[in-house]
C-alpha atoms as a PDB file:
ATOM      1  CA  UNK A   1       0.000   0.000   0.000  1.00  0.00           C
ATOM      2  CA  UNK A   2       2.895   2.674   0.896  1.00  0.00           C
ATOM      3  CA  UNK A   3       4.492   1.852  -2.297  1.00  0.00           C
ATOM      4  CA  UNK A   4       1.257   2.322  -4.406  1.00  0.00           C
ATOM      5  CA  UNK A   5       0.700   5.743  -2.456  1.00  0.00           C
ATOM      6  CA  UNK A   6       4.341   6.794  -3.194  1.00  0.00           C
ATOM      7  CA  UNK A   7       3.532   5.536  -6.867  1.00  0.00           C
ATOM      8  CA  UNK A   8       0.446   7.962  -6.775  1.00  0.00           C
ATOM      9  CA  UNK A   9       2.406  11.265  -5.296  1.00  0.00           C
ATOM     10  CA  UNK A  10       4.935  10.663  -7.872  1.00  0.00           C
ATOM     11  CA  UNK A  11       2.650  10.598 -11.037  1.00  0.00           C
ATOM     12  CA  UNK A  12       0.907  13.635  -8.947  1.00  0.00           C
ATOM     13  CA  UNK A  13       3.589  15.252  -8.830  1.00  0.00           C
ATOM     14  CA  UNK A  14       5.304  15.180 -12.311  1.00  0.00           C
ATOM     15  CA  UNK A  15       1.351  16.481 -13.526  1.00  0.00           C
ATOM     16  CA  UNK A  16       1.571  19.367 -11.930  1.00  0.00           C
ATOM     17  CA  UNK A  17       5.173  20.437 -13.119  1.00  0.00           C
ATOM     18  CA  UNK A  18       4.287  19.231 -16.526  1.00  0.00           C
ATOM     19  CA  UNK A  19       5.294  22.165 -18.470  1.00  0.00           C
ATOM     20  CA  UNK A  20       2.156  24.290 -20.088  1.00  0.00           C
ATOM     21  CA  UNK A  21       3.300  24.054 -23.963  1.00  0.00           C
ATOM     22  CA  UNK A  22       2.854  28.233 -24.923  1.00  0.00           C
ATOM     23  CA  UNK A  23       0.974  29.072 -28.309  1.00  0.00           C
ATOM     24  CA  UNK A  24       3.718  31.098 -29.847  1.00  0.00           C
ATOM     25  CA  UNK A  25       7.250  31.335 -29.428  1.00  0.00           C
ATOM     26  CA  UNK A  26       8.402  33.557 -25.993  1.00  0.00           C
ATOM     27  CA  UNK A  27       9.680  36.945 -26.762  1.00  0.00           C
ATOM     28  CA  UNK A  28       9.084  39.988 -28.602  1.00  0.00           C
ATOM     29  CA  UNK A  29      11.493  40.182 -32.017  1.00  0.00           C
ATOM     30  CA  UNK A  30      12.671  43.745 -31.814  1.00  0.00           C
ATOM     31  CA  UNK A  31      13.193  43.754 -35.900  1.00  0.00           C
ATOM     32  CA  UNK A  32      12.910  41.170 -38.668  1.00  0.00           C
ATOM     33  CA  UNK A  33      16.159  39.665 -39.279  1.00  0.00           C
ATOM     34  CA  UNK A  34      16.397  39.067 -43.013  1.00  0.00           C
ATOM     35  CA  UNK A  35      19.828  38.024 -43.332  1.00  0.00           C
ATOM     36  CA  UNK A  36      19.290  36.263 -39.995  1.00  0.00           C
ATOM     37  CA  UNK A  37      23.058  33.872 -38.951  1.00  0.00           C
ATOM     38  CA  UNK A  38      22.841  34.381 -35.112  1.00  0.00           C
ATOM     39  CA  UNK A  39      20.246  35.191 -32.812  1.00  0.00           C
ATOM     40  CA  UNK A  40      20.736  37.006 -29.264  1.00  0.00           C
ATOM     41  CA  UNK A  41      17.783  36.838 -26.659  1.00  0.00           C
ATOM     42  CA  UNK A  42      17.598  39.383 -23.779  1.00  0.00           C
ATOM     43  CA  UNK A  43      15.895  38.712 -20.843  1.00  0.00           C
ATOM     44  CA  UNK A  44      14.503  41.997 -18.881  1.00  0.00           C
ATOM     45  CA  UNK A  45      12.664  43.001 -15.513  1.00  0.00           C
ATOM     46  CA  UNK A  46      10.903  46.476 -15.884  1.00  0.00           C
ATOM     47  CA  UNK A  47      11.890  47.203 -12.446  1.00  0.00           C
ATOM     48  CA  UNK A  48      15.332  46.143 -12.077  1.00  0.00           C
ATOM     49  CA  UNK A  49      17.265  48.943 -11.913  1.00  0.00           C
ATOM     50  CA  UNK A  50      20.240  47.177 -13.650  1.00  0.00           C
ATOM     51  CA  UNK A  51      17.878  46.769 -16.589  1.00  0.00           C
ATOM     52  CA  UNK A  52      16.980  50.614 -16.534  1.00  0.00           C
ATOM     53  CA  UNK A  53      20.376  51.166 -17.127  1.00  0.00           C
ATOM     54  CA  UNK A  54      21.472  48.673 -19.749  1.00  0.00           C
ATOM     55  CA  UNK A  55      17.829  49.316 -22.220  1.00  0.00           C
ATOM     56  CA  UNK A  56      18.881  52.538 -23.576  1.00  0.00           C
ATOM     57  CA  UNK A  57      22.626  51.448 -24.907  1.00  0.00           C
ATOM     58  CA  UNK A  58      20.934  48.332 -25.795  1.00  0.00           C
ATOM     59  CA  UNK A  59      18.672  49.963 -27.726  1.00  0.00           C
ATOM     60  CA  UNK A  60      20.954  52.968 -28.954  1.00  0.00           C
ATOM     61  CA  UNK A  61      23.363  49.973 -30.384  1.00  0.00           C
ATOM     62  CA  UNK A  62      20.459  48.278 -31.938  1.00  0.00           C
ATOM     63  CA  UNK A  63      19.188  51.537 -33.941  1.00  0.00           C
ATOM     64  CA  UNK A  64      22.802  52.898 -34.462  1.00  0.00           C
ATOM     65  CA  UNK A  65      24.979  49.759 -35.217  1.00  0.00           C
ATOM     66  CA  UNK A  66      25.694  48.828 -39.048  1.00  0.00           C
ATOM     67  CA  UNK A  67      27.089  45.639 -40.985  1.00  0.00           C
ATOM     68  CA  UNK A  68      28.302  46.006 -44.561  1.00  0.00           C
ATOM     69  CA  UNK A  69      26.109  49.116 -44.582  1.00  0.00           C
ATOM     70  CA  UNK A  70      23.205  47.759 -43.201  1.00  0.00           C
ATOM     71  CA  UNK A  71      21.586  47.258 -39.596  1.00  0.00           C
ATOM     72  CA  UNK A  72      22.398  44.676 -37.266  1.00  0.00           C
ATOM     73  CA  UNK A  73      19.003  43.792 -36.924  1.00  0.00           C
ATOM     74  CA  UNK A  74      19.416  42.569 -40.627  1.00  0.00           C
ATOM     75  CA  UNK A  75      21.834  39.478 -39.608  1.00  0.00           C
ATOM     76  CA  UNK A  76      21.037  38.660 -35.667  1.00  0.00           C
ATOM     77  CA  UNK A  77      17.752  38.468 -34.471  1.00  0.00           C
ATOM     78  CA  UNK A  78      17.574  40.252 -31.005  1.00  0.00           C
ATOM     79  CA  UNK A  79      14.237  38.819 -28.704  1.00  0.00           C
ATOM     80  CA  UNK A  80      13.155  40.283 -25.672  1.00  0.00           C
ATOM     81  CA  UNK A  81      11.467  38.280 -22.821  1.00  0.00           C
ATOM     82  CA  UNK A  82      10.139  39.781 -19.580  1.00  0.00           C
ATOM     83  CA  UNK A  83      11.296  38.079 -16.729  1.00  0.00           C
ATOM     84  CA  UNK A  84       9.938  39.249 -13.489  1.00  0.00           C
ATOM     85  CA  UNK A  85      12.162  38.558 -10.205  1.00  0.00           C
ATOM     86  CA  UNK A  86      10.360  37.297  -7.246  1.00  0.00           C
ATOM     87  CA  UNK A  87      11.675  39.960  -5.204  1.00  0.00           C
ATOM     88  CA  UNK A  88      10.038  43.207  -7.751  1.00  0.00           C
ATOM     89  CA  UNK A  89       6.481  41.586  -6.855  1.00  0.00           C
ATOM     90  CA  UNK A  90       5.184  44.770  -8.787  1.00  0.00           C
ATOM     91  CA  UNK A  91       7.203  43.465 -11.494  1.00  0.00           C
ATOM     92  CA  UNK A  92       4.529  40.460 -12.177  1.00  0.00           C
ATOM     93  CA  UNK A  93       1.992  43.232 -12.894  1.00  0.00           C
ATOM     94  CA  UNK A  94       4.089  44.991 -15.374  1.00  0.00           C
ATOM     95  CA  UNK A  95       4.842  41.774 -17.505  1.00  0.00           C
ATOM     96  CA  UNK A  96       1.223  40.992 -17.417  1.00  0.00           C
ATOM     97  CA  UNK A  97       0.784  44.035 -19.207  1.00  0.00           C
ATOM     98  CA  UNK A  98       3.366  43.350 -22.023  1.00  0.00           C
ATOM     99  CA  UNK A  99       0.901  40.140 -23.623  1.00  0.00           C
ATOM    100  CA  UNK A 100      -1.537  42.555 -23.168  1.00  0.00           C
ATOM    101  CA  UNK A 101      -0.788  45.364 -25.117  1.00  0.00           C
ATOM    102  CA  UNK A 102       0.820  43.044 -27.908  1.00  0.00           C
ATOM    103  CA  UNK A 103      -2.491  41.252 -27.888  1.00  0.00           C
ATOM    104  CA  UNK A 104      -4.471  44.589 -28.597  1.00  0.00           C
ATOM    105  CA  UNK A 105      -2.498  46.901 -30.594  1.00  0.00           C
ATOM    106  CA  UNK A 106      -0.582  43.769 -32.778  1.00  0.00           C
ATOM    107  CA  UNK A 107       2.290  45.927 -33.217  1.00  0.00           C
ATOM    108  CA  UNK A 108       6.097  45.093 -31.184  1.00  0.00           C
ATOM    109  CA  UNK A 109       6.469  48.900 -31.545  1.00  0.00           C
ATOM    110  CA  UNK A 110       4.556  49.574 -28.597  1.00  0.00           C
ATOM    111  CA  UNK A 111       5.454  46.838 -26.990  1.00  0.00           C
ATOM    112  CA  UNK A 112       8.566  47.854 -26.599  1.00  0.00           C
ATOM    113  CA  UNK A 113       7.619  51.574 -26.181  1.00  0.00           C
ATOM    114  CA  UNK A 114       5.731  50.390 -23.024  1.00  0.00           C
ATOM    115  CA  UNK A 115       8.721  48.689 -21.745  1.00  0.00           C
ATOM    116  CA  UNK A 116      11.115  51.561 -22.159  1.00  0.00           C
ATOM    117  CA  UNK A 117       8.294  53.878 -20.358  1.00  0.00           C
ATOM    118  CA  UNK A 118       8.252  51.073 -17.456  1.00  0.00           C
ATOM    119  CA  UNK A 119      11.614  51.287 -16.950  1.00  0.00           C
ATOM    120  CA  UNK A 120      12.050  54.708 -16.939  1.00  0.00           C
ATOM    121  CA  UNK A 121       9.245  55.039 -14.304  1.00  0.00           C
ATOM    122  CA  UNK A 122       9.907  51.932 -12.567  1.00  0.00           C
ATOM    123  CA  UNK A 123      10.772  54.238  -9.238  1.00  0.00           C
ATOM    124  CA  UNK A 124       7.440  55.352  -8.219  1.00  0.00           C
ATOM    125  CA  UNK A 125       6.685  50.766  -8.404  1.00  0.00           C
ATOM    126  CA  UNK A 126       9.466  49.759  -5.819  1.00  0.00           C
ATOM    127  CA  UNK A 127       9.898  51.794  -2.881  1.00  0.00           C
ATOM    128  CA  UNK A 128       7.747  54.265  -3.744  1.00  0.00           C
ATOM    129  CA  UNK A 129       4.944  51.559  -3.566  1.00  0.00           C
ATOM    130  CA  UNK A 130       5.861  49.785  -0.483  1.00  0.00           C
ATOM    131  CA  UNK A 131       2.869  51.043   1.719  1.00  0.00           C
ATOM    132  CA  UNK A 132       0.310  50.891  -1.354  1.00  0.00           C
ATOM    133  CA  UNK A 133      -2.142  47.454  -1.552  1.00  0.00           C
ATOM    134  CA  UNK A 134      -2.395  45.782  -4.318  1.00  0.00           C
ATOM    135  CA  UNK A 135      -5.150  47.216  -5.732  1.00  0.00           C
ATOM    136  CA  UNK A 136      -3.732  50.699  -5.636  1.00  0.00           C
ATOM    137  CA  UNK A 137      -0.536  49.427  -7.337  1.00  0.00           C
ATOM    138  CA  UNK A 138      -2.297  47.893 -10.500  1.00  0.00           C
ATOM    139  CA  UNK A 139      -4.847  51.332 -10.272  1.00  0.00           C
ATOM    140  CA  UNK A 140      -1.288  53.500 -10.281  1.00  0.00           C
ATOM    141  CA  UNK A 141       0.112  51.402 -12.740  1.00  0.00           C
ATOM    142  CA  UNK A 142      -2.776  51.594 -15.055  1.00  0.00           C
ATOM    143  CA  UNK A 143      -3.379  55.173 -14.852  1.00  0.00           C
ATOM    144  CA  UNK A 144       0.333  56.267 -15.343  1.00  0.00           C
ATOM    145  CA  UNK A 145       0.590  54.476 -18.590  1.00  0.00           C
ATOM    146  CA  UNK A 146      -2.647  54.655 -19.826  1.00  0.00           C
ATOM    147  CA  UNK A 147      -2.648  58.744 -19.384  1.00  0.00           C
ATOM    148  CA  UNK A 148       1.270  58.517 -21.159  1.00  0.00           C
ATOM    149  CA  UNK A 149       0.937  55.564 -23.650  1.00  0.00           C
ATOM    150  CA  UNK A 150      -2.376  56.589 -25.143  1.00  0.00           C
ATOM    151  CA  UNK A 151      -2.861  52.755 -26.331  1.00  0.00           C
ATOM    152  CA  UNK A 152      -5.815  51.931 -23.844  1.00  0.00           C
ATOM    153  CA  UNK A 153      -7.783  52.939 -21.105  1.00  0.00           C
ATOM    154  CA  UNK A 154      -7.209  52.790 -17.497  1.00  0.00           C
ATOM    155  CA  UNK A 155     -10.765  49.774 -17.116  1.00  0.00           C
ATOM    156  CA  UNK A 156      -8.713  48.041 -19.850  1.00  0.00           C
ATOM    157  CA  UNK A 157      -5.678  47.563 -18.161  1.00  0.00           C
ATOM    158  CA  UNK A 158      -7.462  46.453 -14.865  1.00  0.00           C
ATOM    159  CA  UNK A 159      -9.567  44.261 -16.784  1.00  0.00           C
ATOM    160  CA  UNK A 160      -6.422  43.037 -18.573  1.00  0.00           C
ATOM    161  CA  UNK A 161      -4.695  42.621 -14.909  1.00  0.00           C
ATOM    162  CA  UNK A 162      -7.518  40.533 -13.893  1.00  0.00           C
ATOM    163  CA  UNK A 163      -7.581  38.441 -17.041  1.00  0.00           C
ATOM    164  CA  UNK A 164      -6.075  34.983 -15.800  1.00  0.00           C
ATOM    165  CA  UNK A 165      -5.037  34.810 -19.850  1.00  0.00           C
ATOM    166  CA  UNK A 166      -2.245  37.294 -19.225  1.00  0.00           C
ATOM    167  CA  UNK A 167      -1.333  35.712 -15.895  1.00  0.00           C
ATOM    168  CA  UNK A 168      -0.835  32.485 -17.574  1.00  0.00           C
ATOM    169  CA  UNK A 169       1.254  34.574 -20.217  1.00  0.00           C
ATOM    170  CA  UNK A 170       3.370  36.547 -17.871  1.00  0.00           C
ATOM    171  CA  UNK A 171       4.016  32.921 -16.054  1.00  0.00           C
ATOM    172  CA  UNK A 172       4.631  30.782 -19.075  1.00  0.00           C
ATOM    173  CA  UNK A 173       7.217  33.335 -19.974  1.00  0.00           C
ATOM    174  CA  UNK A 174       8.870  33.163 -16.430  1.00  0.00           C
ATOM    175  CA  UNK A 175       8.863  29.414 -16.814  1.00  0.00           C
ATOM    176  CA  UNK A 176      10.740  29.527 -20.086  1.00  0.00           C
ATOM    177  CA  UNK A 177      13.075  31.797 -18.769  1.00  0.00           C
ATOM    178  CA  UNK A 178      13.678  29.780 -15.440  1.00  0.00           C
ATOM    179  CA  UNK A 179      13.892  26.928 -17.967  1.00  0.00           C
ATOM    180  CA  UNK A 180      16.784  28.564 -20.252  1.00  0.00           C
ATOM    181  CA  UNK A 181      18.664  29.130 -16.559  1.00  0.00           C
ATOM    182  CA  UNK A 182      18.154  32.424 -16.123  1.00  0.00           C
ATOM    183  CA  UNK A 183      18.222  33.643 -12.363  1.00  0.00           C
ATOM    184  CA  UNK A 184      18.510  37.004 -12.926  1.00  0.00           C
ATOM    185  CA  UNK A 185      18.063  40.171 -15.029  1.00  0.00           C
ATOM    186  CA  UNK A 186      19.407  41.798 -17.391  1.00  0.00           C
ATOM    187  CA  UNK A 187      20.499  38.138 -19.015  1.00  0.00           C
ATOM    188  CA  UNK A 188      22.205  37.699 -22.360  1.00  0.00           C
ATOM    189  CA  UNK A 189      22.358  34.955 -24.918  1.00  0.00           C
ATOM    190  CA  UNK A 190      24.006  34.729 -27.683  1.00  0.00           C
ATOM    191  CA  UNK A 191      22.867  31.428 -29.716  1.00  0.00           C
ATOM    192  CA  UNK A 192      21.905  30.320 -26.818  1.00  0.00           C
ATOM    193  CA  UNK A 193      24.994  30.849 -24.476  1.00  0.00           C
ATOM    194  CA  UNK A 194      24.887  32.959 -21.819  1.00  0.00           C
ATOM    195  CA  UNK A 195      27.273  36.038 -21.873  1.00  0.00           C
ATOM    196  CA  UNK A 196      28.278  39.053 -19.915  1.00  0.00           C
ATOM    197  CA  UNK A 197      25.467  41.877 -20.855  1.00  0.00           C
ATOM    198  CA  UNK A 198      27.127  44.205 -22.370  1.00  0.00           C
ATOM    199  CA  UNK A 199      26.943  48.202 -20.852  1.00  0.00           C
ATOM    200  CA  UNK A 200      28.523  49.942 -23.618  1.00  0.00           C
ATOM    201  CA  UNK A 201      28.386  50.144 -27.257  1.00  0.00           C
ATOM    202  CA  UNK A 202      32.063  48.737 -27.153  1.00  0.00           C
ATOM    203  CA  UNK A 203      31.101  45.997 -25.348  1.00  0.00           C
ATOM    204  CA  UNK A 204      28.424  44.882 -27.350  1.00  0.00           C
ATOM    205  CA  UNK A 205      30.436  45.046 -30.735  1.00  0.00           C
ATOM    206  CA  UNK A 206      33.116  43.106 -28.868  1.00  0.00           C
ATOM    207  CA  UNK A 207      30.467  40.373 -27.635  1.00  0.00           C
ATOM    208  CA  UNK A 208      28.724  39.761 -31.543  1.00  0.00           C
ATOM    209  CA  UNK A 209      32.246  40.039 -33.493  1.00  0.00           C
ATOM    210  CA  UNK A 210      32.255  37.040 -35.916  1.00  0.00           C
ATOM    211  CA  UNK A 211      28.792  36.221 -35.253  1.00  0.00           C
ATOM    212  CA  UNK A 212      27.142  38.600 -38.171  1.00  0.00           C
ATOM    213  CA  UNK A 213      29.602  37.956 -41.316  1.00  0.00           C
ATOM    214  CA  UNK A 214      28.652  34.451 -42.483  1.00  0.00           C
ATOM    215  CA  UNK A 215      28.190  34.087 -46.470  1.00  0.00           C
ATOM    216  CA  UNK A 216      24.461  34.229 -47.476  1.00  0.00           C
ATOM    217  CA  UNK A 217      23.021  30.805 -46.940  1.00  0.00           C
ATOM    218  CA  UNK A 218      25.204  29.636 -43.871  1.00  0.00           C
ATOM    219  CA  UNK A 219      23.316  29.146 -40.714  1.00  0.00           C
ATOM    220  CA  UNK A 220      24.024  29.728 -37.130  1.00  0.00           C
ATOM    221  CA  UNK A 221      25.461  26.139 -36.555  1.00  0.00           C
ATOM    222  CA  UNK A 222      28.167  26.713 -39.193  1.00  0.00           C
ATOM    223  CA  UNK A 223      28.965  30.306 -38.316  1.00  0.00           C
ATOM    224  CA  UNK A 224      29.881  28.795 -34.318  1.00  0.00           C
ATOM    225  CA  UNK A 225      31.927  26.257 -36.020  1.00  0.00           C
ATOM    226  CA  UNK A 226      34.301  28.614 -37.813  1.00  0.00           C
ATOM    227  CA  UNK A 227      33.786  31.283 -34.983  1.00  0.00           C
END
């Protein structure tokens, strides 16, 4: 009988940590990557103050940097994912938002728009917030970028914070990220491998040298092999 029970936990137990198989790909492609050989995935919590500091050279190097004359973007596909820490609980609510505004406006723009306003205002969510309940968070939240993004209104965004679809979303995406080993943020990968995150646009050109130059045609796999 005890080893049928222990039988029964087990099965139990692998259920519930059965990973929930997402309907899309994680991540948010900044740019289409036509003459795609590497890829680079970024993983960001809109109130981690590390991450407010390393967004705008990321994002400066991504709108700045050219290859043979044309943008970066062109050969290495850079995809954001929103990884809120346990310890920003406001955090949670701010990457619920994210699938959200995707979901209604079906443009990355303002995806990414929101998450450069987040970070930028991510003060008046941390300390700031400390003594505020929950509902006053998500009603702060809601009005600050609803008033400054123009994309929605502030019942939407409630109603989106209360939609268990963009909890699920905002989880599913933690889970990948916990799943690709990330522990905290801002986290780099480059084809997969984890890498310092670069803080200058030095750094960065450094950390992708040999990694955009293949000949048309050659993939990712062969580029590593000569790199």
């Amino acid at each position: 009988i005890k080893m049928k029970l222990l039988l029964l936990l087990a099965i139990l137990f692998a259920v519930s940590y059965t990973a929930l198989v997402p309907d899309h790909l994680d991540g948010y492609l900044y740019r289409p990557s036509p003459k795609r050989v590497s890829r680079v995935d970024v993983f960001e919590d809109l109130l981690c103050a590390d991450c407010k500091a390393f967004d705008p050279v990321f994002k400066q190097f991504l709108n700045s940097e050219l290859v043979n004359g044309s943008p970066i973007t062109d050969y290495i596909e850079f995809v954001v994912h929103m990884f809120p820490l346990p310890y920003h609980h406001n955090a949670f609510y701010a990457a619920q938002l994210v699938p959200f505004i995707m979901n209604k406006t079906q443009n990355v723009r303002n995806v990414f728009a929101y998450n450069e306003f987040m970070l930028e205002n991510q003060d008046k969510f941390l300390s700031a917030a400390a003594n505020m309940t929950e509902t006053q968070v998500k009603n702060a939240m809601c009005d600050l970028t609803a008033n400054a993004m123009g994309m929605y209104t502030l019942q939407e965004c409630l109603a989106a914070l209360a939609n268990p679809n963009y909890d699920m979303a905002a989880r599913i995406s933690w889970k990948y990220s916990s799943y690709n080993s990330v522990s905290g943020t801002p986290t780099v990968l480059l084809n997969g491998v984890e890498i310092d995150a670069p803080t200058t646009i030095e750094e960065w050109q450094d950390a992708l040298k040999g990694h955009y130059n293949a000949p048309a045609g050659q993939d990712a796999q062969m580029l590593l092999t000569k790199s």
